[in-house]
C-alpha atoms as a PDB file:
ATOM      1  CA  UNK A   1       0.000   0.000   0.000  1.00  0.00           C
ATOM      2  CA  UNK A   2       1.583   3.523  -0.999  1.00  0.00           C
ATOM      3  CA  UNK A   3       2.071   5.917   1.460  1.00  0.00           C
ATOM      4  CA  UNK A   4       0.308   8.679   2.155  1.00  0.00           C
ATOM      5  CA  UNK A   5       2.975  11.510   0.652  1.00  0.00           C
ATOM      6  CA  UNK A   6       3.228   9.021  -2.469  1.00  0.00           C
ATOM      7  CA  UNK A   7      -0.328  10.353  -3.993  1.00  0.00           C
ATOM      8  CA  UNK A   8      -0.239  12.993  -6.735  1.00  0.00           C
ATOM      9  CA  UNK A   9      -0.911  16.366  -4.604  1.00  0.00           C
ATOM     10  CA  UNK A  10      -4.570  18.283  -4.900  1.00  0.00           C
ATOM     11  CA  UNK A  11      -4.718  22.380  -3.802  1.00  0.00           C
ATOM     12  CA  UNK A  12      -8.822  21.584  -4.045  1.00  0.00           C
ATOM     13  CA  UNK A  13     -11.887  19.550  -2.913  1.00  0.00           C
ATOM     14  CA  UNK A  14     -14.638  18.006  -5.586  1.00  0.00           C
ATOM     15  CA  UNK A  15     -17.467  18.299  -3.556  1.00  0.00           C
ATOM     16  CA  UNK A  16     -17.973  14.300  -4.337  1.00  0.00           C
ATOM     17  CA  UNK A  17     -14.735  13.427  -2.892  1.00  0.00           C
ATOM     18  CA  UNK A  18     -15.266  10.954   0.153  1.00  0.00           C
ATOM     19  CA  UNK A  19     -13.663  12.107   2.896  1.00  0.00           C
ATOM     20  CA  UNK A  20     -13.027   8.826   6.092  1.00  0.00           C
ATOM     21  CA  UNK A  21     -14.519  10.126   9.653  1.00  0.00           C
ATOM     22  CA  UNK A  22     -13.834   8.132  12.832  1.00  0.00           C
ATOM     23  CA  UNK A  23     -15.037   8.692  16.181  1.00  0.00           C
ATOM     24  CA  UNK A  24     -17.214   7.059  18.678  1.00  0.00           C
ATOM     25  CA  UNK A  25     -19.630   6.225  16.015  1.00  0.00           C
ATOM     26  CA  UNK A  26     -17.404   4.040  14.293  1.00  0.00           C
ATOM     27  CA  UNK A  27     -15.412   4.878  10.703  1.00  0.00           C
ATOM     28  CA  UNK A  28     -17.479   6.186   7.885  1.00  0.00           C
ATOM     29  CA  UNK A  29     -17.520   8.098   4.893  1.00  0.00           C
ATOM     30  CA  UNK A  30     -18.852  11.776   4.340  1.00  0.00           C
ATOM     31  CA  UNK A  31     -18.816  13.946   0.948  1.00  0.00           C
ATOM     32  CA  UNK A  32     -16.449  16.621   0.949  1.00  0.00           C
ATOM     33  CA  UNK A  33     -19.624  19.011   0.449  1.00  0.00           C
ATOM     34  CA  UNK A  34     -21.125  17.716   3.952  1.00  0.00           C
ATOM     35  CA  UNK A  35     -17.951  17.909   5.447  1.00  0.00           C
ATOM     36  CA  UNK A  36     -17.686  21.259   4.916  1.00  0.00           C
ATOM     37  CA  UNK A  37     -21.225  22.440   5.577  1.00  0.00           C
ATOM     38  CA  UNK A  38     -20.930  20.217   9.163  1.00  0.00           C
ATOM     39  CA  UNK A  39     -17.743  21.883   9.784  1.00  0.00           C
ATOM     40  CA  UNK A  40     -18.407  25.445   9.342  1.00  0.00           C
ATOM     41  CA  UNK A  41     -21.836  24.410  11.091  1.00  0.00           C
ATOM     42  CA  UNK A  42     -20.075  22.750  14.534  1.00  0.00           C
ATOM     43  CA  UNK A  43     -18.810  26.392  15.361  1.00  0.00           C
ATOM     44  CA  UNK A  44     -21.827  27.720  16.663  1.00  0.00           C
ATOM     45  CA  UNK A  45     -25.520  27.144  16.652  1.00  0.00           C
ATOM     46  CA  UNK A  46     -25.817  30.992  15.121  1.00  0.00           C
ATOM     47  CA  UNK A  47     -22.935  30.290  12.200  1.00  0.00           C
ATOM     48  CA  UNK A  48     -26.136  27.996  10.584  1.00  0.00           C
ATOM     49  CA  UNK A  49     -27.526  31.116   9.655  1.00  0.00           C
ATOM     50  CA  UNK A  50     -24.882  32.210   7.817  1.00  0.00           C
ATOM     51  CA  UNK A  51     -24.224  29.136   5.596  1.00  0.00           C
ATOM     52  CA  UNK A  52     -25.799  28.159   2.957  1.00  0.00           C
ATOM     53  CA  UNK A  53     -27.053  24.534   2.393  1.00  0.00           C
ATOM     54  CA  UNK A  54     -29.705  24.323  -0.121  1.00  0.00           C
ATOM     55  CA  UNK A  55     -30.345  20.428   0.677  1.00  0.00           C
ATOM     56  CA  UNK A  56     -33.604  18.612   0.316  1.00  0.00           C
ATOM     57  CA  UNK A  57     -34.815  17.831   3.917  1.00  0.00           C
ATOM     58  CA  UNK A  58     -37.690  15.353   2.878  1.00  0.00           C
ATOM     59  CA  UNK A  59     -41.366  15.406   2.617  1.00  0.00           C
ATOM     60  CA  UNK A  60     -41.996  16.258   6.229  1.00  0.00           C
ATOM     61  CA  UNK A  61     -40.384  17.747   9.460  1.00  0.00           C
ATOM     62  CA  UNK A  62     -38.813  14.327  11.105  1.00  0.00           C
ATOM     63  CA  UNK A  63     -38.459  14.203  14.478  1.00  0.00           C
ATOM     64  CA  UNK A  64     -34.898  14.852  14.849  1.00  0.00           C
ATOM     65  CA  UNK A  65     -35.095  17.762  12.830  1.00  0.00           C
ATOM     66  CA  UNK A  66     -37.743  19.436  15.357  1.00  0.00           C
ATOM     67  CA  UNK A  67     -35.813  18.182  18.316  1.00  0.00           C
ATOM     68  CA  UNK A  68     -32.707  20.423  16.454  1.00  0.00           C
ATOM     69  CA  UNK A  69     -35.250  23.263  16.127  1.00  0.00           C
ATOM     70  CA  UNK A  70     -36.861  22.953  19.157  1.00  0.00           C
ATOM     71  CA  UNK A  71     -33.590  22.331  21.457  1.00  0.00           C
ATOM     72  CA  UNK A  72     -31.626  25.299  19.729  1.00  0.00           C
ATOM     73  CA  UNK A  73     -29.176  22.972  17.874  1.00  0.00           C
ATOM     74  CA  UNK A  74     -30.259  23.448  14.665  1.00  0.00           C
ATOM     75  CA  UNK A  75     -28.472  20.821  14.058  1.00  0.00           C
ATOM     76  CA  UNK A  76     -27.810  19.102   9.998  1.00  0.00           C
ATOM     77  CA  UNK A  77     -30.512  22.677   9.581  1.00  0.00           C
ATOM     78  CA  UNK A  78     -28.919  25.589   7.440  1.00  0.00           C
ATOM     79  CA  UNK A  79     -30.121  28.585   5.450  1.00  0.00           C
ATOM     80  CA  UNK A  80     -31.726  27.253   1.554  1.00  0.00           C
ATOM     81  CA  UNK A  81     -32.325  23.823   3.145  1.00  0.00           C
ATOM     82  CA  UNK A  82     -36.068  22.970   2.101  1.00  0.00           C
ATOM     83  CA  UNK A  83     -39.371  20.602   2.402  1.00  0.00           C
ATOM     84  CA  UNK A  84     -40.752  19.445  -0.789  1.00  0.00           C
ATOM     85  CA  UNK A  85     -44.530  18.998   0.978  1.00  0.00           C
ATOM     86  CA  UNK A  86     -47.564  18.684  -0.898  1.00  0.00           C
ATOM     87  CA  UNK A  87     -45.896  19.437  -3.907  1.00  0.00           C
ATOM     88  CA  UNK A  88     -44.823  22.649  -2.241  1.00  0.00           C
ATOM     89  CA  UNK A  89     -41.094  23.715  -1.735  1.00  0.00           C
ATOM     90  CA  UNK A  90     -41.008  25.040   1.493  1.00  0.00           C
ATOM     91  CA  UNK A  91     -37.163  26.694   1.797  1.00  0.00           C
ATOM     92  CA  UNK A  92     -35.422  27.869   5.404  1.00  0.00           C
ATOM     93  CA  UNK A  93     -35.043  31.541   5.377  1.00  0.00           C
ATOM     94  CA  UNK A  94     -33.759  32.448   8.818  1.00  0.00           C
ATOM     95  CA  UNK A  95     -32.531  31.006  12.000  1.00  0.00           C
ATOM     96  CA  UNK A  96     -34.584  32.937  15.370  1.00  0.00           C
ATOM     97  CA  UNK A  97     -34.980  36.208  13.332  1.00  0.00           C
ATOM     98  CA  UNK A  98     -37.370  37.350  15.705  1.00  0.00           C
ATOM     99  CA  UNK A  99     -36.079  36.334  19.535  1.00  0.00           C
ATOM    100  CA  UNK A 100     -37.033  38.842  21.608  1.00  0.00           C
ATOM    101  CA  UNK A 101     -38.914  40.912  19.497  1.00  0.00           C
ATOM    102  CA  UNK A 102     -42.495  41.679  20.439  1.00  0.00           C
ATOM    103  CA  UNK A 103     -44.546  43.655  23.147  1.00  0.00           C
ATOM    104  CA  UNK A 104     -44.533  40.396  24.496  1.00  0.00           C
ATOM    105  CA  UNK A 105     -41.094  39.252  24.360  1.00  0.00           C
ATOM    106  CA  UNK A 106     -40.805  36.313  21.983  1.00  0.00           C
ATOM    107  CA  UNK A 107     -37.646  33.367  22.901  1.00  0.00           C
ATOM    108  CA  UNK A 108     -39.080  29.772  20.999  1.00  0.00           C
ATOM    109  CA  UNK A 109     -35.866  28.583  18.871  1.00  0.00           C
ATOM    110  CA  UNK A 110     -37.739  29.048  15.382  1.00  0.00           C
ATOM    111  CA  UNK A 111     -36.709  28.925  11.828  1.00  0.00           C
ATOM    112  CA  UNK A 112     -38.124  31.492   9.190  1.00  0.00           C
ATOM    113  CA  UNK A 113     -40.029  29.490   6.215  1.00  0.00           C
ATOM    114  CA  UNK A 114     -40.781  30.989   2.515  1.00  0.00           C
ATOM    115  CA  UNK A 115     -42.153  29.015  -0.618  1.00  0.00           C
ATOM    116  CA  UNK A 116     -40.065  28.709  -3.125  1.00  0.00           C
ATOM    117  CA  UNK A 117     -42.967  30.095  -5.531  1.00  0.00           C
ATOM    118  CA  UNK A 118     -46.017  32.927  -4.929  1.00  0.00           C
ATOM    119  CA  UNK A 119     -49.078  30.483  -3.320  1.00  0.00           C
ATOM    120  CA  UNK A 120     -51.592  31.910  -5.768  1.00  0.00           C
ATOM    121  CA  UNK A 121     -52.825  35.643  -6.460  1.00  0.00           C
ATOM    122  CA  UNK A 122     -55.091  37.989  -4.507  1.00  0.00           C
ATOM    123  CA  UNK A 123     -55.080  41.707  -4.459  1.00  0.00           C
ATOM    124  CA  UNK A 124     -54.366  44.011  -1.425  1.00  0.00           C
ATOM    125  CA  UNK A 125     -57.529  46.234  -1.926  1.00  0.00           C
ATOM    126  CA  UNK A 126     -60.562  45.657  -3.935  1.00  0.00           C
ATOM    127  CA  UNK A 127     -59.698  49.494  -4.632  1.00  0.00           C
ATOM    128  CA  UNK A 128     -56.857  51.594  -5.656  1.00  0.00           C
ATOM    129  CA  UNK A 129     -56.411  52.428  -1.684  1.00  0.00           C
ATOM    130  CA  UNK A 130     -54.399  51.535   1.195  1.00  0.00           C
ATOM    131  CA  UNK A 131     -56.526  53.183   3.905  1.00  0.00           C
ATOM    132  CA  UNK A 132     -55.628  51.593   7.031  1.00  0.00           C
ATOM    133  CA  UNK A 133     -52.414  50.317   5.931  1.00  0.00           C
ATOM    134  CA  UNK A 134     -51.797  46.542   6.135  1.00  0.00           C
ATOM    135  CA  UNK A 135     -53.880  45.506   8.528  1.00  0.00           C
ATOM    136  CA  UNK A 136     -56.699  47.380   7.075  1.00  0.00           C
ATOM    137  CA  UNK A 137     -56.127  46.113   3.775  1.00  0.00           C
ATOM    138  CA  UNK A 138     -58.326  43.479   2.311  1.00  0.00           C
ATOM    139  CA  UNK A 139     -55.140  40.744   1.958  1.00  0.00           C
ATOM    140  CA  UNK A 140     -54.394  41.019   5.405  1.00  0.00           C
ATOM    141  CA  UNK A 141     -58.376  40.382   6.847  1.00  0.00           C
ATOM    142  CA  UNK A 142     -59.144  37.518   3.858  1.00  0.00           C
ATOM    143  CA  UNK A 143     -56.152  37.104   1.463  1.00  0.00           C
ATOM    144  CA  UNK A 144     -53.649  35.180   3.391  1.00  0.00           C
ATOM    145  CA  UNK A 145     -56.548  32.702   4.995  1.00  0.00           C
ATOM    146  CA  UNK A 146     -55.686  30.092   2.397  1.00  0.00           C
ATOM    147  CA  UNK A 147     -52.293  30.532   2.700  1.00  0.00           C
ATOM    148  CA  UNK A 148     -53.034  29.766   6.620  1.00  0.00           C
ATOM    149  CA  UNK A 149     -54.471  26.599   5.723  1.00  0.00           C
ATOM    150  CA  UNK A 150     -51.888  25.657   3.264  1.00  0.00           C
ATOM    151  CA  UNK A 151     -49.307  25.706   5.715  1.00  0.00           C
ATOM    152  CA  UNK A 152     -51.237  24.557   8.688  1.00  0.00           C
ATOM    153  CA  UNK A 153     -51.665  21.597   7.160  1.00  0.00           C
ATOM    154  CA  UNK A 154     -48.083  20.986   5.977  1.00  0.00           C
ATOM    155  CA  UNK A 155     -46.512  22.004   9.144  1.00  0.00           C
ATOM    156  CA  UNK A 156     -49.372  21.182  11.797  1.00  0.00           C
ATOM    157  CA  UNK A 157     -48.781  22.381  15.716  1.00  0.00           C
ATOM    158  CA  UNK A 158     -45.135  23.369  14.443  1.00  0.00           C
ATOM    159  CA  UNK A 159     -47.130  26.988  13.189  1.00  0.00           C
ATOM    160  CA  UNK A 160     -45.544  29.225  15.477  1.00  0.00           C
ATOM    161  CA  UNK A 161     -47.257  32.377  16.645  1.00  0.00           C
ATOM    162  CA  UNK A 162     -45.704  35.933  17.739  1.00  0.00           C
ATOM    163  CA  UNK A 163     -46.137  39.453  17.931  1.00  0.00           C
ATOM    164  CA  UNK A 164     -45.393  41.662  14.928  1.00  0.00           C
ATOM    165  CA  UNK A 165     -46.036  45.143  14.812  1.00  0.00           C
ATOM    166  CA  UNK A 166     -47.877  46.492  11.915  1.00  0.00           C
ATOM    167  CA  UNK A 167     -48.981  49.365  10.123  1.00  0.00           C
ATOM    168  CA  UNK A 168     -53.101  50.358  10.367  1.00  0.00           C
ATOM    169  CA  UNK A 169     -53.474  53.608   9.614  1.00  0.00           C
ATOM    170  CA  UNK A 170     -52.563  56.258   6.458  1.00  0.00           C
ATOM    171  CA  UNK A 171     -52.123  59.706   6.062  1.00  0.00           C
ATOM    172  CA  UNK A 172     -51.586  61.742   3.009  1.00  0.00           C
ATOM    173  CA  UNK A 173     -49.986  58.179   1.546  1.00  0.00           C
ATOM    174  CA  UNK A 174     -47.884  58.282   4.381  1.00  0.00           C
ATOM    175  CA  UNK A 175     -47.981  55.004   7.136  1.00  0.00           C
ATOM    176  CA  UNK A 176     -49.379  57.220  10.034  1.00  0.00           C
ATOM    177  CA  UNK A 177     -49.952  54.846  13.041  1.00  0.00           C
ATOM    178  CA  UNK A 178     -49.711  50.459  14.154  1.00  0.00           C
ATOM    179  CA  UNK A 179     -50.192  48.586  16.713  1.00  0.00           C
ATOM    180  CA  UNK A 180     -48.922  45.108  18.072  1.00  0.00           C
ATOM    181  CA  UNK A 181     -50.742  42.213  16.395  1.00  0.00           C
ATOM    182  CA  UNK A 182     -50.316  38.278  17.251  1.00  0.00           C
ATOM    183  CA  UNK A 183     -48.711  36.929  13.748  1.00  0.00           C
ATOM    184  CA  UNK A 184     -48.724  33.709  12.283  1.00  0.00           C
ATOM    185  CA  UNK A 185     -48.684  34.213   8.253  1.00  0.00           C
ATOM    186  CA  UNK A 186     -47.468  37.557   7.059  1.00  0.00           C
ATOM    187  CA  UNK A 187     -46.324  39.559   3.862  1.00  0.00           C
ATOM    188  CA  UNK A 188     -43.105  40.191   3.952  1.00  0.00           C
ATOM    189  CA  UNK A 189     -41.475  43.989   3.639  1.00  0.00           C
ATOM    190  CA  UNK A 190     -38.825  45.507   1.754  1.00  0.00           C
ATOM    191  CA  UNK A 191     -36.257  45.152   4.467  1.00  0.00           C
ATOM    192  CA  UNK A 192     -36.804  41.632   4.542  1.00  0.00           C
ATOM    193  CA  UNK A 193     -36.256  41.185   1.080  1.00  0.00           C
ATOM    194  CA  UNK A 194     -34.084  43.829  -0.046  1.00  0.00           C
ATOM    195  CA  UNK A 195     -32.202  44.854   3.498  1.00  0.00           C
ATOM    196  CA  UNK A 196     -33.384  48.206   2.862  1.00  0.00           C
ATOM    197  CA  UNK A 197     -36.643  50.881   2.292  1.00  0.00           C
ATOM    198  CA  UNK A 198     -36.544  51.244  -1.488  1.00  0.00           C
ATOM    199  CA  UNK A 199     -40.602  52.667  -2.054  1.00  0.00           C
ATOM    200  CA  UNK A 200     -41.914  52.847   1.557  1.00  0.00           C
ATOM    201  CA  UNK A 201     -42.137  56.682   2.374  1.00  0.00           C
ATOM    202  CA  UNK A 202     -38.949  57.957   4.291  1.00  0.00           C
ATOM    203  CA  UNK A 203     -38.961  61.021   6.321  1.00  0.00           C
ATOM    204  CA  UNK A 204     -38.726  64.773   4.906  1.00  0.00           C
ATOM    205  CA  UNK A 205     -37.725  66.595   7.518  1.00  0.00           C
ATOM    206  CA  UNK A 206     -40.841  67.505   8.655  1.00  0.00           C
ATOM    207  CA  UNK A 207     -43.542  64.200   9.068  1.00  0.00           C
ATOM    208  CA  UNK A 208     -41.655  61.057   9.936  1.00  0.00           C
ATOM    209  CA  UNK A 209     -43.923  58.060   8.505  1.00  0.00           C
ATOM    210  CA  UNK A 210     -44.832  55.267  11.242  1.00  0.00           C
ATOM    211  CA  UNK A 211     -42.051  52.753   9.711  1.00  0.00           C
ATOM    212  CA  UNK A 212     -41.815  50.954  12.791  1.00  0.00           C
ATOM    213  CA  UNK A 213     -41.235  46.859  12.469  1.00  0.00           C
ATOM    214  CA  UNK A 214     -39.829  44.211  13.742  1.00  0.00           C
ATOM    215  CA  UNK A 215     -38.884  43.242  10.023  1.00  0.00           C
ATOM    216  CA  UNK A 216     -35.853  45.557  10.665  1.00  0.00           C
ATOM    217  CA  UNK A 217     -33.125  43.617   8.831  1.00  0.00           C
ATOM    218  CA  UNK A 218     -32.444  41.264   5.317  1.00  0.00           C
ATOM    219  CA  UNK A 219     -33.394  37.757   5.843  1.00  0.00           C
ATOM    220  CA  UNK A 220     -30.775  35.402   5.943  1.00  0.00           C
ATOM    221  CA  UNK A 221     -31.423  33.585   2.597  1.00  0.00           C
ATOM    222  CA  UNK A 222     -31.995  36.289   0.697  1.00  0.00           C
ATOM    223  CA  UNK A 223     -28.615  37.868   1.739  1.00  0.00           C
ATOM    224  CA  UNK A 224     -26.729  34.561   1.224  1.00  0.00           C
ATOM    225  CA  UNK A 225     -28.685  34.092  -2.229  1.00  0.00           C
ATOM    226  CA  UNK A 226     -30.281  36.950  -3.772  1.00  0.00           C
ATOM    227  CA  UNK A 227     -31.366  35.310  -6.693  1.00  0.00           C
ATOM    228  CA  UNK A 228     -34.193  33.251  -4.704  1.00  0.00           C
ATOM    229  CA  UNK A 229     -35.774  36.779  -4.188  1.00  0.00           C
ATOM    230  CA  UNK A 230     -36.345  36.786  -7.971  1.00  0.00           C
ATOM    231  CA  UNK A 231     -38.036  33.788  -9.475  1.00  0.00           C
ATOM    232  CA  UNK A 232     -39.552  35.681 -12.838  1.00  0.00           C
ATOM    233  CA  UNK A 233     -42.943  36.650 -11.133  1.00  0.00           C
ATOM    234  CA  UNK A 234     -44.527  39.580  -9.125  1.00  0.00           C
ATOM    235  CA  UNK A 235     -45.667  39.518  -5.473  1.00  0.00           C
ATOM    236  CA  UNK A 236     -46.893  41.205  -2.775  1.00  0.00           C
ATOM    237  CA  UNK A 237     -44.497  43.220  -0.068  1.00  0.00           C
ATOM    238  CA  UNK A 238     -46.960  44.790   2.651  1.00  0.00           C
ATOM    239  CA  UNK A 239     -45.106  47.997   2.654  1.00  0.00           C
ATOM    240  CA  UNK A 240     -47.528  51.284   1.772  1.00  0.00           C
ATOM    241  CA  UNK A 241     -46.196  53.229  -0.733  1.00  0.00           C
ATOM    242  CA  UNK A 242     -48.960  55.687  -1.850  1.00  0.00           C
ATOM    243  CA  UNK A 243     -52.466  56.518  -0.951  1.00  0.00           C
ATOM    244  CA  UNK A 244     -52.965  53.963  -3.776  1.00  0.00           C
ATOM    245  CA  UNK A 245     -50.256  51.203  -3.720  1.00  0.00           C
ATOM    246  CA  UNK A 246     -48.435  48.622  -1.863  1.00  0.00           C
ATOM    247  CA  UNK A 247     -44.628  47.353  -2.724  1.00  0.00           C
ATOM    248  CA  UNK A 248     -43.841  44.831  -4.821  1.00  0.00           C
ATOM    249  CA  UNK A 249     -41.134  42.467  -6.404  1.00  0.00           C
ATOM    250  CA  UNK A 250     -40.777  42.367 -10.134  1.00  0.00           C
ATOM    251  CA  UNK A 251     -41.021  39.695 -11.874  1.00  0.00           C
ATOM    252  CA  UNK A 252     -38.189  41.538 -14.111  1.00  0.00           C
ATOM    253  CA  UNK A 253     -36.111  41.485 -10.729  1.00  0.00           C
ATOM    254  CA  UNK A 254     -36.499  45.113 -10.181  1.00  0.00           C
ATOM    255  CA  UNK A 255     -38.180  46.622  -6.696  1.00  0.00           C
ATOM    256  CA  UNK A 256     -41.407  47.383  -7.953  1.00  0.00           C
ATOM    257  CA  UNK A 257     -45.091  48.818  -6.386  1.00  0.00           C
ATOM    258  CA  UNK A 258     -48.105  48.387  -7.605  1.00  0.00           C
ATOM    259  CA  UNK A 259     -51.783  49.869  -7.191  1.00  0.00           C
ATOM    260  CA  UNK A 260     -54.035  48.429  -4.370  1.00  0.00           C
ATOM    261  CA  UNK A 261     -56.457  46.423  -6.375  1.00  0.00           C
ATOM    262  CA  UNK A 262     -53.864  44.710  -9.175  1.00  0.00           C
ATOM    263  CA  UNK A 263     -53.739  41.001  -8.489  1.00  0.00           C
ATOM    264  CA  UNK A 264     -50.023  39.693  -7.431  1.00  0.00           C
ATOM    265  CA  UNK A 265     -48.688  36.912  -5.939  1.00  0.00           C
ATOM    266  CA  UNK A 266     -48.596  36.035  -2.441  1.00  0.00           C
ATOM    267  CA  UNK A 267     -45.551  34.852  -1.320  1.00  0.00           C
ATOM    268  CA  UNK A 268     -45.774  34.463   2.951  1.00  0.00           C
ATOM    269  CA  UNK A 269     -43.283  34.153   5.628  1.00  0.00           C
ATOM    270  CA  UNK A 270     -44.159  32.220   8.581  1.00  0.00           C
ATOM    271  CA  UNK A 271     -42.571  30.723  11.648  1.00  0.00           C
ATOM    272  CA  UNK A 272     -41.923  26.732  12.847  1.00  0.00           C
ATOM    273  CA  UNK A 273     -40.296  25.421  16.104  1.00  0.00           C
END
């Protein structure tokens, strides 16, 4: 058998290569590309959100992977990992984006959830308004309901609810008040997409528009991976724009609005742990 130092020499890793591991578990094999995603993944808990693993996770949580959730391992869990459910793909997002956010302090272990694709289509307002901001609108009082169900019944008890605060009122086009509302399925907002306001109404030195969220920073997946934002099809943000329109993403990639009562996709966030 040649020795080790008699091999041709390699500066790089396939990410097929096979790779020996032995430890208490006995000797086995691991791809280079799991090797490296475990790896990076055994420094922390919080270094999962900031790799990205875009591995199929099966056709349901298992029950190690909620123990991981639910125990604050995360463990084999990363950012782009998904559930193919229902004929749904159902792709990680974040890792405990919200702990302690809320009114009422929020601290489950939870992992952010997005489709892969828009749901279906609905429109914000029957109307060309967005009196009473997002909670007013007509999306968030019957639009997401099927969305509800959809993932109610692919996720089950693991439906996680918090507090989100949310914009109800408009003036002059301008978000003018919100309040703290228990979430569950939600729209998601510029910063959440983009990491920044691009349409929502900034300050002009003399009204400051009721911007307040908890959706205060880019999601995870959509930093590590911007091209998921984009998927060649328009849908809803919940950001007000106008006395007339909410944001939107393009389906030509660019940030985008678009009047109240135009039907776009709807594209949720929601929360499992």
């Amino acid at each position: 058998m040649s020795k080790l130092i008699d091999y041709p020499a390699a500066t790089r890793f396939d990410s097929g290569d096979i790779l020996i591991k032995d430890g208490t578990n006995g000797t086995k094999k691991i791809t280079a590309k799991n090797a490296a995603i475990d790896l990076a993944g055994m420094v922390s808990a919080e270094q999962h959100r900031m790799i990205w693993g875009g591995r199929n996770l099966g056709t349901s949580v298992s029950a190690e992977q909620k123990a991981a959730i639910r125990n604050r391992t995360f463990d084999n869990l990363y950012i782009g990992d998904y559930w193919v459910i229902n004929g749904i793909t159902w792709r990680i997002w974040d890792i405990c984006y919200f702990t302690h956010s809320g009114d009422n302090e929020f601290t489950k272990p939870h992992l952010v959830i997005v489709p892969d694709s828009a749901l279906y289509s609905h429109v914000m307002n029957d109307t060309n308004t967005t009196e009473g901001g997002y909670v007013g609108s007509k999306m968030y009082k019957e639009g997401l309901e099927q969305a509800k169900t959809t993932i109610k019944a692919a996720f089950g008890d693991m439906l996680l609810t918090h507090r989100d605060y949310l914009t109800n009122a408009v003036t002059d086009g301008k978000p003018s008040a919100g309040g703290w509302f228990d979430s569950q399925v939600e729209l998601m907002n510029e910063i959440m997409v983009y990491g920044c306001h691009i349409h929502a109404p900034g300050g002009d030195g003399a009204t400051v528009p009721y911007n307040y969220t908890t959706g205060r920073q880019q999601f995870a997946a959509a930093m590590l991976n911007p091209s998921i934002v984009n998927l060649r099809y328009w849908y809803w943000l919940r950001d007000v724009v106008s006395s007339a329109g909410f944001a939107r993403v393009h389906d030509a990639g660019r940030a985008d609005y678009s009047l109240a009562s135009a039907s776009n996709g709807v594209r949720p966030y929601f929360l499992i742990g």
